[in-house]
N, C-alpha and C. Protein backbone atom coordinates (compact mmCIF):
# COMPACT_ATOMS: atom_id res chain seq x y z
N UNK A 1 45.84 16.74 187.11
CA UNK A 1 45.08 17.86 186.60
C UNK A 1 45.88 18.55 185.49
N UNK A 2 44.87 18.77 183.96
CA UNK A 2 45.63 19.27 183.36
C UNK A 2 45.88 21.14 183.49
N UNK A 3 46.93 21.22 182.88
CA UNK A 3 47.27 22.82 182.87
C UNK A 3 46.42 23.62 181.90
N UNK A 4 46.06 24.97 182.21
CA UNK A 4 45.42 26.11 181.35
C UNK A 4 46.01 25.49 180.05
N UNK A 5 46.93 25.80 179.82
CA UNK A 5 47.93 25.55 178.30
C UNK A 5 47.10 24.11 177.77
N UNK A 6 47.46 23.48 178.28
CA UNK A 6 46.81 22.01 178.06
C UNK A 6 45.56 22.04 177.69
N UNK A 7 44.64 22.08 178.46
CA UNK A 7 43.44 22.35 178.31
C UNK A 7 42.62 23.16 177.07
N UNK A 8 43.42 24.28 176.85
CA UNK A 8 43.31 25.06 175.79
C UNK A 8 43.75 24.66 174.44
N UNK A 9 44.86 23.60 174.53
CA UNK A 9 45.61 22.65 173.45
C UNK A 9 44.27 22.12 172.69
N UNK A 10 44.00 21.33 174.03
CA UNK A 10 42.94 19.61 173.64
C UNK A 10 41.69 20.58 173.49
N UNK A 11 41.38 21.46 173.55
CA UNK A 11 39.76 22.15 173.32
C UNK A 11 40.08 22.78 171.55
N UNK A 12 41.02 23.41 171.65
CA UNK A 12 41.32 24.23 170.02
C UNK A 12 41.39 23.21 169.16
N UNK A 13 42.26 21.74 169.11
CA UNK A 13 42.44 20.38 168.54
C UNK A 13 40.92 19.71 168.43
N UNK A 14 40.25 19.74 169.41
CA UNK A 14 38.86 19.25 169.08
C UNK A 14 37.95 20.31 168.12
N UNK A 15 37.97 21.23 168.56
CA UNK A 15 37.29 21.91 167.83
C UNK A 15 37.60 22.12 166.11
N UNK A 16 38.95 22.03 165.94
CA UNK A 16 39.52 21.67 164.65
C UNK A 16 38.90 20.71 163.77
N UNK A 17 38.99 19.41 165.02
CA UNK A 17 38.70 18.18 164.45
C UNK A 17 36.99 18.69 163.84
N UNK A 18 36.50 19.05 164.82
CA UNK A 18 35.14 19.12 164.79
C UNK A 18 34.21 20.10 163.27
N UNK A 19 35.28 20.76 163.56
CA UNK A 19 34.97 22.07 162.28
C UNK A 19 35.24 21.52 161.14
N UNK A 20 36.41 20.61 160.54
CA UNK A 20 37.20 20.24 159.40
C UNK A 20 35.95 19.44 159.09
N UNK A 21 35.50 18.20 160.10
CA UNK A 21 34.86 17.25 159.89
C UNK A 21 33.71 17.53 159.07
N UNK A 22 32.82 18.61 159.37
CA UNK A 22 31.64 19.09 158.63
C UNK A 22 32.39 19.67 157.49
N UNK A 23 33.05 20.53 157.50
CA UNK A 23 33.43 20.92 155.97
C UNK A 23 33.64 20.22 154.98
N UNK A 24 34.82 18.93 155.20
CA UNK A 24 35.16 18.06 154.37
C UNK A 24 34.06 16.88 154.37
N UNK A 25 33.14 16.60 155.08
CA UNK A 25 32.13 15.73 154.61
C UNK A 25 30.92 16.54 153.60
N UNK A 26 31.00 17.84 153.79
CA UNK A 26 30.12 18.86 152.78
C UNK A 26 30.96 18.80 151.74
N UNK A 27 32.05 19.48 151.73
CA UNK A 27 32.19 20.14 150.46
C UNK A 27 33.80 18.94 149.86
N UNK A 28 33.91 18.39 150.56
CA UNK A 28 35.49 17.34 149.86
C UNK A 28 36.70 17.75 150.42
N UNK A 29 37.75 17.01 150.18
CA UNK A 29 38.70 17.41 150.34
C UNK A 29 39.83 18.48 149.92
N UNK A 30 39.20 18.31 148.61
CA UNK A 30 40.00 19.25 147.25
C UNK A 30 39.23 20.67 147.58
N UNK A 31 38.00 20.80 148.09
CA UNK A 31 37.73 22.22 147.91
C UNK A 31 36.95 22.91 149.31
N UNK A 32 37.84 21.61 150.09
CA UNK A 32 37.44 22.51 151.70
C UNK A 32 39.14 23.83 151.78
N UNK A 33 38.65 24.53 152.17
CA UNK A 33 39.58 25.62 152.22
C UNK A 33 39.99 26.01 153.53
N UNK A 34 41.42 26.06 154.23
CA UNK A 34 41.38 25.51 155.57
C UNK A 34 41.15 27.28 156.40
N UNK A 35 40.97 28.36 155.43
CA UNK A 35 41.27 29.93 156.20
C UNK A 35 39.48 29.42 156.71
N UNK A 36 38.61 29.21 155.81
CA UNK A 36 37.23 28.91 156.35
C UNK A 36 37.44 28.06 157.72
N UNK A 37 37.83 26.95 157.51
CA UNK A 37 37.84 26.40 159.02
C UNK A 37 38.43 26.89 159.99
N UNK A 38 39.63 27.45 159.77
CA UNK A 38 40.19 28.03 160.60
C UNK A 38 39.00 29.34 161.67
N UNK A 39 38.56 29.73 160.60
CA UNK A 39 37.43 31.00 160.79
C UNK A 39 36.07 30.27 162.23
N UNK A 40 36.03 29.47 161.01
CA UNK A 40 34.66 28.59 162.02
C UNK A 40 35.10 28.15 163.17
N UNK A 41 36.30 27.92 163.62
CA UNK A 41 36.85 27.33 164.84
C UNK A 41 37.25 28.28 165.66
N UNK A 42 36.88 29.80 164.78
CA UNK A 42 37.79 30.76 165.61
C UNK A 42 38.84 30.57 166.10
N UNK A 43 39.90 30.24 165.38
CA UNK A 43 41.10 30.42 165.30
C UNK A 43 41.68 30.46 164.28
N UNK A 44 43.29 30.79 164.17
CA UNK A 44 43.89 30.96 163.67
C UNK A 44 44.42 30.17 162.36
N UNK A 45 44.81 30.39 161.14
CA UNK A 45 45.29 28.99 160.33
C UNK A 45 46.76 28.59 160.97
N UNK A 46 47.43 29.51 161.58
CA UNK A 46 48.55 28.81 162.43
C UNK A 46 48.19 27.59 163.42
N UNK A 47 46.80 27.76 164.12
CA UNK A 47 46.77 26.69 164.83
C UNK A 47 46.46 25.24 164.35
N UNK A 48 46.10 25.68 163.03
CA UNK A 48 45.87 23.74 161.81
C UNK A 48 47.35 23.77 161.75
N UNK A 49 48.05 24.54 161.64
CA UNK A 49 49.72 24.26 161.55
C UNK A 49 50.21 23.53 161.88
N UNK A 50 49.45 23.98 163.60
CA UNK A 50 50.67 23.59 165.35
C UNK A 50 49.95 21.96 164.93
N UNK A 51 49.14 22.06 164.94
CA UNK A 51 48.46 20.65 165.62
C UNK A 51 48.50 19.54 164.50
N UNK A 52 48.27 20.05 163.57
CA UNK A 52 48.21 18.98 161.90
C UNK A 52 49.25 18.97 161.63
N UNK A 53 50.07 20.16 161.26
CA UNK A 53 50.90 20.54 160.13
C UNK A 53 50.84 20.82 158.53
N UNK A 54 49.39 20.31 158.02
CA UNK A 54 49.09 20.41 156.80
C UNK A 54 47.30 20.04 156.66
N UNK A 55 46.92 20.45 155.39
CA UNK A 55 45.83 20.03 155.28
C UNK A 55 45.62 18.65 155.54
N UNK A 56 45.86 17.98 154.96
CA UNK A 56 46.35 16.21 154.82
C UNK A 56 46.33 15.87 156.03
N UNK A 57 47.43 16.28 156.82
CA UNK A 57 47.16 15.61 157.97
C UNK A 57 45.70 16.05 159.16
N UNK A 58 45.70 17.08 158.90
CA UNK A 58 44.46 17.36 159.90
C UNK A 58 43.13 16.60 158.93
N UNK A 59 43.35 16.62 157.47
CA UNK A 59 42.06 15.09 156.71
C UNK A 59 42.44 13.86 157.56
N UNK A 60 43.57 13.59 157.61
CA UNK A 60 43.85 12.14 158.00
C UNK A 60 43.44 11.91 159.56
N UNK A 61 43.75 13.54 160.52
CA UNK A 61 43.20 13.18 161.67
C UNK A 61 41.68 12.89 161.92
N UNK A 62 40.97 13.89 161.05
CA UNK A 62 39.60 13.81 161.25
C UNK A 62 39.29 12.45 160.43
N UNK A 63 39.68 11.82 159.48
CA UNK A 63 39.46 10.53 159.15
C UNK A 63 39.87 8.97 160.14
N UNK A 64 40.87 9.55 160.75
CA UNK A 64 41.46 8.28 161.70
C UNK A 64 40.59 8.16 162.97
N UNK A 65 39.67 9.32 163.17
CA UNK A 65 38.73 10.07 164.66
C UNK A 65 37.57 8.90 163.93
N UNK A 66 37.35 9.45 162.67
CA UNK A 66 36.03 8.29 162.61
C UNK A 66 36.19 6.51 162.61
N UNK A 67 37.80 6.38 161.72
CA UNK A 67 37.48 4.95 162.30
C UNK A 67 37.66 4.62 163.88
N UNK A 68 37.88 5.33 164.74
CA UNK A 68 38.04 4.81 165.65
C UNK A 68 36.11 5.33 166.29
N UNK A 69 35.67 6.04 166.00
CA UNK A 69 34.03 6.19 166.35
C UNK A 69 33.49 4.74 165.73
N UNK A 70 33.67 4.57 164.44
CA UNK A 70 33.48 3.08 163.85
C UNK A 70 33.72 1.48 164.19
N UNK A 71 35.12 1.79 165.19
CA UNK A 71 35.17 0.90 165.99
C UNK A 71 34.65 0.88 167.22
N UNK A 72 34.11 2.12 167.39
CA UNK A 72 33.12 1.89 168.84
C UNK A 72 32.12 1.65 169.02
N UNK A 73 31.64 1.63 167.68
CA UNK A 73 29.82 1.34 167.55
C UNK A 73 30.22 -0.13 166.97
N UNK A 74 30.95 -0.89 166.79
CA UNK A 74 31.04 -1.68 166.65
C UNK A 74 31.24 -3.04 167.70
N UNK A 75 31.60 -2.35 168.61
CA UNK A 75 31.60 -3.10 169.93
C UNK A 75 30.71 -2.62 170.55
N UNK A 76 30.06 -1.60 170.35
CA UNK A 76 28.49 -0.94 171.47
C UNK A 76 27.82 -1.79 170.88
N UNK A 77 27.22 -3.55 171.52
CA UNK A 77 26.62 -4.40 171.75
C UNK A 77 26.41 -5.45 172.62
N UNK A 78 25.22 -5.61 173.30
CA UNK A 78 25.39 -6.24 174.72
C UNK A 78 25.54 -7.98 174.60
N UNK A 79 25.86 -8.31 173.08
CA UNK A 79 26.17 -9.45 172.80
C UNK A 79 27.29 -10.35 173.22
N UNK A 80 27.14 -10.95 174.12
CA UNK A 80 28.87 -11.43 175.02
C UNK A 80 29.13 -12.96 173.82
N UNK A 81 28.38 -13.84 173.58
CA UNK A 81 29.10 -14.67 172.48
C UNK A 81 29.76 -13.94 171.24
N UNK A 82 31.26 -14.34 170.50
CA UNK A 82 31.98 -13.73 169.56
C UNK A 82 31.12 -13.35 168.76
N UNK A 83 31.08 -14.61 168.46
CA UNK A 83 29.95 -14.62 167.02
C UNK A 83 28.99 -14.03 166.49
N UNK A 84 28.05 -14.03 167.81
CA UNK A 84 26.74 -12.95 167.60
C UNK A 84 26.91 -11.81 167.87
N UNK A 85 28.26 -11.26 168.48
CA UNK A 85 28.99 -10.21 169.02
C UNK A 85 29.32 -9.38 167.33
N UNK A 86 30.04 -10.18 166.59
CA UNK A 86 30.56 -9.58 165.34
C UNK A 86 28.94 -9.65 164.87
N UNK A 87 28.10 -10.25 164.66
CA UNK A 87 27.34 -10.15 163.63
C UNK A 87 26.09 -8.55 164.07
N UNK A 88 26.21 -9.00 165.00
CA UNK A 88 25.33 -7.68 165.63
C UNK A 88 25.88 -6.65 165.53
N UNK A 89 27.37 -6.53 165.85
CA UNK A 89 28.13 -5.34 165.52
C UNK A 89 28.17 -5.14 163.98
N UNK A 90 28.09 -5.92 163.39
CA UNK A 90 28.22 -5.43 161.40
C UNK A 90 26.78 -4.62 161.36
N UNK A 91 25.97 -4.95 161.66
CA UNK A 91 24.62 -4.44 161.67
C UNK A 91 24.79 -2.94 162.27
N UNK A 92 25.11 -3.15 163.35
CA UNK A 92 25.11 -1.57 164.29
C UNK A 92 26.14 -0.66 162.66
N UNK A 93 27.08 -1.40 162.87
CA UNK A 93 28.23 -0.49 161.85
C UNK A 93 27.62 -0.11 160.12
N UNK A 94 26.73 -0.98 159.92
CA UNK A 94 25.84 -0.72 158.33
C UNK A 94 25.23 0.54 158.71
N UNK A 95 24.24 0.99 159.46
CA UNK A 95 23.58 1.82 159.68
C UNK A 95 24.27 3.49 160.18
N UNK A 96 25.52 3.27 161.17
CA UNK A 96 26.47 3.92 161.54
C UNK A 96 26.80 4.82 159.94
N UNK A 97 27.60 3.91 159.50
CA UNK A 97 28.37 3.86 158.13
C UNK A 97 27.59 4.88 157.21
N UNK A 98 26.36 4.45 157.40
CA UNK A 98 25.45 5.15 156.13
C UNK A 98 25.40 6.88 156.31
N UNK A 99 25.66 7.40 157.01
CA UNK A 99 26.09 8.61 157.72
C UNK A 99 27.17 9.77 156.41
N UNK A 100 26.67 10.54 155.86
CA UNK A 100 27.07 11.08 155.04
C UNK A 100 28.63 11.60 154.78
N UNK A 101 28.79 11.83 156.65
CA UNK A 101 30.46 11.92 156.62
C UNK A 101 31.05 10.78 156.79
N UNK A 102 30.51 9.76 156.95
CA UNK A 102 31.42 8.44 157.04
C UNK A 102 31.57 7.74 155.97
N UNK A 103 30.47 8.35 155.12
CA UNK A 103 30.62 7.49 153.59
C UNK A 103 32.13 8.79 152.90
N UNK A 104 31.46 10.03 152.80
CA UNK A 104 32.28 10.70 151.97
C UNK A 104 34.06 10.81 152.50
N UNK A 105 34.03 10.47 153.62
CA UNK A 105 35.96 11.08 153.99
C UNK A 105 36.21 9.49 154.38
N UNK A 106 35.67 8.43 155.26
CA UNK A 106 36.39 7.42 155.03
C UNK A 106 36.29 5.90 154.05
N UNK A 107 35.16 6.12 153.20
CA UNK A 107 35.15 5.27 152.36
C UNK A 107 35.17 6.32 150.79
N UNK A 108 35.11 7.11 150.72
CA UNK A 108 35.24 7.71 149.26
C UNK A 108 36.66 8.40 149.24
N UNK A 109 37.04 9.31 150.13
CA UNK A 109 37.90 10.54 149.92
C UNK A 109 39.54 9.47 150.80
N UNK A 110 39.71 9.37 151.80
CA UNK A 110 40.32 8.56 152.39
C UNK A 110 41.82 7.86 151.20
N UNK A 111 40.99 6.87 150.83
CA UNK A 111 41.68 6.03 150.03
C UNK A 111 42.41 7.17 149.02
N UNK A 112 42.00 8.20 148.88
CA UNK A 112 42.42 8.67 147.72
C UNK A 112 43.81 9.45 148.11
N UNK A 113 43.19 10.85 149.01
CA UNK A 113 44.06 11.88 149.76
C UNK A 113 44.99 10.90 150.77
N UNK A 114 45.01 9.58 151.31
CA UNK A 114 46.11 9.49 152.46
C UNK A 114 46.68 8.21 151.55
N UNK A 115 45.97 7.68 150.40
CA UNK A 115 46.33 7.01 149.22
C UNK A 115 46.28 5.74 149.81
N UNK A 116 46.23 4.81 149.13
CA UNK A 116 45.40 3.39 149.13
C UNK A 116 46.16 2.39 150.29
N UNK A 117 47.49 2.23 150.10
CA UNK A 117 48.51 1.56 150.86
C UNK A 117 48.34 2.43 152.30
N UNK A 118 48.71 3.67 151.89
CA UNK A 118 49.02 4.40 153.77
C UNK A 118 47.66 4.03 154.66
N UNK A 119 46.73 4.30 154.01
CA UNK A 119 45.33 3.96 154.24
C UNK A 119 45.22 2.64 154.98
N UNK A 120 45.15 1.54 153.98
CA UNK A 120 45.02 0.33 154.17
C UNK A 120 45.96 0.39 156.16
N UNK A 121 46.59 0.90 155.80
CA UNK A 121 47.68 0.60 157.71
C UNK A 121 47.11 1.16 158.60
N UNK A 122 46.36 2.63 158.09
CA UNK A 122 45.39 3.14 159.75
C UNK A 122 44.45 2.10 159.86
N UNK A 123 43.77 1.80 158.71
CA UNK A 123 42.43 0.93 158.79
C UNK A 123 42.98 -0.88 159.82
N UNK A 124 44.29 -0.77 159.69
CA UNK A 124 44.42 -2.38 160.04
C UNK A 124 44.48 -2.02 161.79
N UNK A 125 44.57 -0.73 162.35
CA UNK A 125 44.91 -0.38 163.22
C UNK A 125 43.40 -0.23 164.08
N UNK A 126 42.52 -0.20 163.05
CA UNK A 126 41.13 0.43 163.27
C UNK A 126 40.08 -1.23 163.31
N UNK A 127 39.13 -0.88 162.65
CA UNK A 127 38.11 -1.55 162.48
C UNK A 127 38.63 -2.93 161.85
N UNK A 128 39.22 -2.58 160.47
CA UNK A 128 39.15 -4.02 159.48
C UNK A 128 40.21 -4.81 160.45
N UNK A 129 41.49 -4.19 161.39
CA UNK A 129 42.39 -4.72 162.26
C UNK A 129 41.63 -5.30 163.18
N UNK A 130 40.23 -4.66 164.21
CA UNK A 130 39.52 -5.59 165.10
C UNK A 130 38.73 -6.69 164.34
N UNK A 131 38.34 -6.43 163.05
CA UNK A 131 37.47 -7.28 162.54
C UNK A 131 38.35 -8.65 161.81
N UNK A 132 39.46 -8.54 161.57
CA UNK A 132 40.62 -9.35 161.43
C UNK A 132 40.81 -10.64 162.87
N UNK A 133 41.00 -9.41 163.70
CA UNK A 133 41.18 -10.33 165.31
C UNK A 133 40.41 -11.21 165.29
N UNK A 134 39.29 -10.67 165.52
CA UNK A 134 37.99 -11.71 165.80
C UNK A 134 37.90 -12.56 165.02
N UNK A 135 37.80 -12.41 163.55
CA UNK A 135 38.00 -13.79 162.32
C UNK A 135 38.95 -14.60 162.64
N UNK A 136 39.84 -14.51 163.03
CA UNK A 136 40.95 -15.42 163.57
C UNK A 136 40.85 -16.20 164.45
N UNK A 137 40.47 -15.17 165.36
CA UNK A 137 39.72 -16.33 166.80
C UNK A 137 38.48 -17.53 166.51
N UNK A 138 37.81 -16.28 165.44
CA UNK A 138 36.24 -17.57 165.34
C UNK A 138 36.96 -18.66 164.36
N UNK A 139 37.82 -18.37 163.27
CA UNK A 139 38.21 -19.76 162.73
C UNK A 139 38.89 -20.82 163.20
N UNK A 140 40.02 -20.23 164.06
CA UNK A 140 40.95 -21.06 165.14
C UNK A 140 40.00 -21.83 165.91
N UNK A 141 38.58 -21.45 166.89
CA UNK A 141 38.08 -21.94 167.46
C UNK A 141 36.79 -22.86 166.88
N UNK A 142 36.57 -22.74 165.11
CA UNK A 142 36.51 -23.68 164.58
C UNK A 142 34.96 -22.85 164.39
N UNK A 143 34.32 -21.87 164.51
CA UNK A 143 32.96 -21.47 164.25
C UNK A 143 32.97 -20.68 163.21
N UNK A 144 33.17 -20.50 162.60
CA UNK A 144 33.53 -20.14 161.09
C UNK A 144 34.47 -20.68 160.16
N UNK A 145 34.20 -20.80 159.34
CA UNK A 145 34.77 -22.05 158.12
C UNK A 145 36.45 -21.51 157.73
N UNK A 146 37.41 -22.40 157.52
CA UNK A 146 38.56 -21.84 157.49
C UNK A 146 39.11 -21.42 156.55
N UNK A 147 38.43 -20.30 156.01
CA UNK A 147 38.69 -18.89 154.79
C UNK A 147 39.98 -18.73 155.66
N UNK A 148 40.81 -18.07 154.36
CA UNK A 148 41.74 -16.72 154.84
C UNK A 148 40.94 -15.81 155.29
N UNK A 149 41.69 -15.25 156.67
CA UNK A 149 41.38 -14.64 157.39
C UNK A 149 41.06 -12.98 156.39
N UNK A 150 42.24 -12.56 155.90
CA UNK A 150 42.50 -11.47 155.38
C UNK A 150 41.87 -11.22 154.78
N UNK A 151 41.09 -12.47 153.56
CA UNK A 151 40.17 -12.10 152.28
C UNK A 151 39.10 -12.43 153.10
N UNK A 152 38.26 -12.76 153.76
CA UNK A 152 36.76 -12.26 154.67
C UNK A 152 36.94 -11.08 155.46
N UNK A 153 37.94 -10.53 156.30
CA UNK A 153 38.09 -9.09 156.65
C UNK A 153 37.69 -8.13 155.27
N UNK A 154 38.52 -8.70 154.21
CA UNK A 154 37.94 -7.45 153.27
C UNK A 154 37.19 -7.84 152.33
N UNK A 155 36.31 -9.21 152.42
CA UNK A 155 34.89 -8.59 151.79
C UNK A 155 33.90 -8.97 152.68
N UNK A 156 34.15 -8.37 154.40
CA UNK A 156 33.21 -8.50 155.00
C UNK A 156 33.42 -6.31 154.95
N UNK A 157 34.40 -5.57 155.01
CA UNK A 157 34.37 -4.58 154.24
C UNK A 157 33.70 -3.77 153.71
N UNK A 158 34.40 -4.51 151.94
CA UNK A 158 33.54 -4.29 151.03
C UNK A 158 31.85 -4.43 151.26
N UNK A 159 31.29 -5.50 151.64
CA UNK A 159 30.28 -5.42 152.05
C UNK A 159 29.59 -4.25 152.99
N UNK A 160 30.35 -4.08 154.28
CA UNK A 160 30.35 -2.98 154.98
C UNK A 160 29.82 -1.35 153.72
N UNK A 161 30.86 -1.35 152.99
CA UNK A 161 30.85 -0.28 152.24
C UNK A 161 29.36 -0.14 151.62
N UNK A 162 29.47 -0.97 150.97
CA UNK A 162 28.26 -1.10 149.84
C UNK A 162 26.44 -1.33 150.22
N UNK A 163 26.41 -2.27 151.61
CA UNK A 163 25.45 -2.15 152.24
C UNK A 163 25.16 -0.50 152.60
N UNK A 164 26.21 -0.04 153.52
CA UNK A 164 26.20 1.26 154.14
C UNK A 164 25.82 2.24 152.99
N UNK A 165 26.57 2.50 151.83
CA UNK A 165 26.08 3.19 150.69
C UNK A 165 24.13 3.31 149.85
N UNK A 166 23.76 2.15 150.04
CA UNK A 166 22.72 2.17 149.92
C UNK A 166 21.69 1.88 150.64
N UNK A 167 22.42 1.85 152.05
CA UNK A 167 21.08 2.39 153.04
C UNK A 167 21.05 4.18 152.73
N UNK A 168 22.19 4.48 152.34
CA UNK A 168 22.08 6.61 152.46
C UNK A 168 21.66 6.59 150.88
N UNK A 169 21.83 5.86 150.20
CA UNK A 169 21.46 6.08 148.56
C UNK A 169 19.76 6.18 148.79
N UNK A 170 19.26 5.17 149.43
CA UNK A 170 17.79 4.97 150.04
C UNK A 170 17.01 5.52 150.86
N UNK A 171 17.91 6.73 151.55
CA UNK A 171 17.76 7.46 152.87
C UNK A 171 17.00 6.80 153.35
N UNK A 172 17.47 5.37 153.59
CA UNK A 172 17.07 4.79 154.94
C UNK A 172 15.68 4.43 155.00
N UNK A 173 15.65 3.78 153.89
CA UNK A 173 14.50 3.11 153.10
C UNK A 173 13.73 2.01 154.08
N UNK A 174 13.02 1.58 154.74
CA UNK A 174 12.92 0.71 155.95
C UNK A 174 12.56 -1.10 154.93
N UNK A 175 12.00 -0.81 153.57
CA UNK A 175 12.50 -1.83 152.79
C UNK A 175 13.86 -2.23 152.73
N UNK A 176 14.25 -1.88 151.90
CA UNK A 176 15.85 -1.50 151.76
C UNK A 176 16.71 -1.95 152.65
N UNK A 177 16.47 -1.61 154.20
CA UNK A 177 17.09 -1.91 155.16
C UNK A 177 16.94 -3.11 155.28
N UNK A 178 15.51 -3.72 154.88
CA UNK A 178 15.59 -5.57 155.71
C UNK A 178 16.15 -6.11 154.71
N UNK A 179 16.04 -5.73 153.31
CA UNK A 179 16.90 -6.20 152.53
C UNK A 179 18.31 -6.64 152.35
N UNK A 180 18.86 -5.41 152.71
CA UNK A 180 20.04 -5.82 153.30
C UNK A 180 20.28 -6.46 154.30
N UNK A 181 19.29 -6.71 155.48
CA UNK A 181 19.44 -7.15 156.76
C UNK A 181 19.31 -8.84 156.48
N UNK A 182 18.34 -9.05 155.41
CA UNK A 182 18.20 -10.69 155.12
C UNK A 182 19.92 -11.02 154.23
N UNK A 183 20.38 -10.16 152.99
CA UNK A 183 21.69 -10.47 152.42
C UNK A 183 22.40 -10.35 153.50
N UNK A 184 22.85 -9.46 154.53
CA UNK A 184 23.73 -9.69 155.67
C UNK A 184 23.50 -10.98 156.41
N UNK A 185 22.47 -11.40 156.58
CA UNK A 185 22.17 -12.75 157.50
C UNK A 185 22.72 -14.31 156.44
N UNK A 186 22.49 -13.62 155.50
CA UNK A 186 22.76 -14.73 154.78
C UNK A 186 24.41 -14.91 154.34
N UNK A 187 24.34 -14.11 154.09
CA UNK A 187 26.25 -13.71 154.07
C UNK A 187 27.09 -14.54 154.98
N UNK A 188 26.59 -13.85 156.23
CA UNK A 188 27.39 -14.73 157.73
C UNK A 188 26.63 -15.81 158.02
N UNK A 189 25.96 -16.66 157.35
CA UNK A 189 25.30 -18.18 157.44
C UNK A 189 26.16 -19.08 156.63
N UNK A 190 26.45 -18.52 155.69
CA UNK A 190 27.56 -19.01 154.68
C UNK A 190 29.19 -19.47 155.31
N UNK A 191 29.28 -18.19 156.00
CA UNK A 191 30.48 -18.26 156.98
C UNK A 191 30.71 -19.34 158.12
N UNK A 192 29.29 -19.31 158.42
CA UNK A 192 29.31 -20.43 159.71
C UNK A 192 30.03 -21.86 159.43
N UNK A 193 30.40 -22.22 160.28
CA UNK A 193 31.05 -23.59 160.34
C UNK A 193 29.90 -24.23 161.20
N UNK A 194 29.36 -25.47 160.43
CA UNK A 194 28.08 -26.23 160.69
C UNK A 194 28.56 -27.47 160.66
């Protein structure tokens, strides 16, 4: 059982997370202002202090919170073969993705504020790191064609990105969507090892 202290830790830290998250998917990184969040969280700017230490890092926490939400909708599929496991999960994650704060802090702002390299290492830790695993396994086990692993992680990605961008460019256009849903099918048909 945790302690008062404790408890009060992990509730003020969420709520941080929670408050930053809407600000910086509204208004950016450069011109979220942390006395406002602080305000909205009802608390203190000492407590982004205790827990972040800086703006940056409390961006980087609320950015590292979504890839790991990103990696969970990515496995929320009742698909038990790999294969149809990843492909169903890219699908769940296109639609996920298209989500206004997931486009603006971890595919627009991200790369920039925690800078391209530092970036690239949460992400290997995250999503493009599970989506890595699994490419490895499906090529080793011979059901996908034997690409480098590394360059289909990142333009299965890129793809990720750019699908996701214009399902929200489209607000979710229900054309639009099969559109992409036939280029996604076709994408990973290409991949297959036949």
């Amino acid at each position: 059982m945790k302690s008062r202290r404790e408890a009060n830790l992990e509730a003020t830290r969420a709520a941080l997370l929670a408050v930053a998250r809407k600000h910086f998917a509204r208004e950016g990184y450069s011109r979220t202002d942390l006395a406002r969040i602080a305000r909205d969280a009802r608390v203190t700017t000492g407590a982004i202090y205790h827990h972040f230490s800086s703006k940056k890092g409390l961006f980087q926490a609320v950015a590292e919170q979504l890839e790991s939400e990103i990696l969970a909708a990515a496995a929320s599929t009742d698909e038990r073969e790999p294969w149809r496991r990843l492909r169903a999960g890219f699908e769940k994650l296109i639609d996920f993705c298209a989500a206004p704060d997931v486009q603006r802090i971890t595919f627009i702002e991200a790369p920039q504020v925690i800078g391209p390299e530092a970036w690239r290492k949460i992400e290997l830790r995250y999503a493009f790191g599970a989506v890595r695993e699994v490419l490895t396994a499906l090529r080793d086990a011979g059901i996908i064609k034997p690409y480098p692993t590394d360059l289909v992680a990142r333009m299965l990605l890129a793809l990720l990105h750019e699908t996701s961008a214009e399902v929200a460019r489209s607000k979710r256009d229900p054309v639009v969507r099969s559109q992409i849903a036939d280029l996604v099918a076709g994408v990973f048909d290409a991949l297959a090892h036949r």
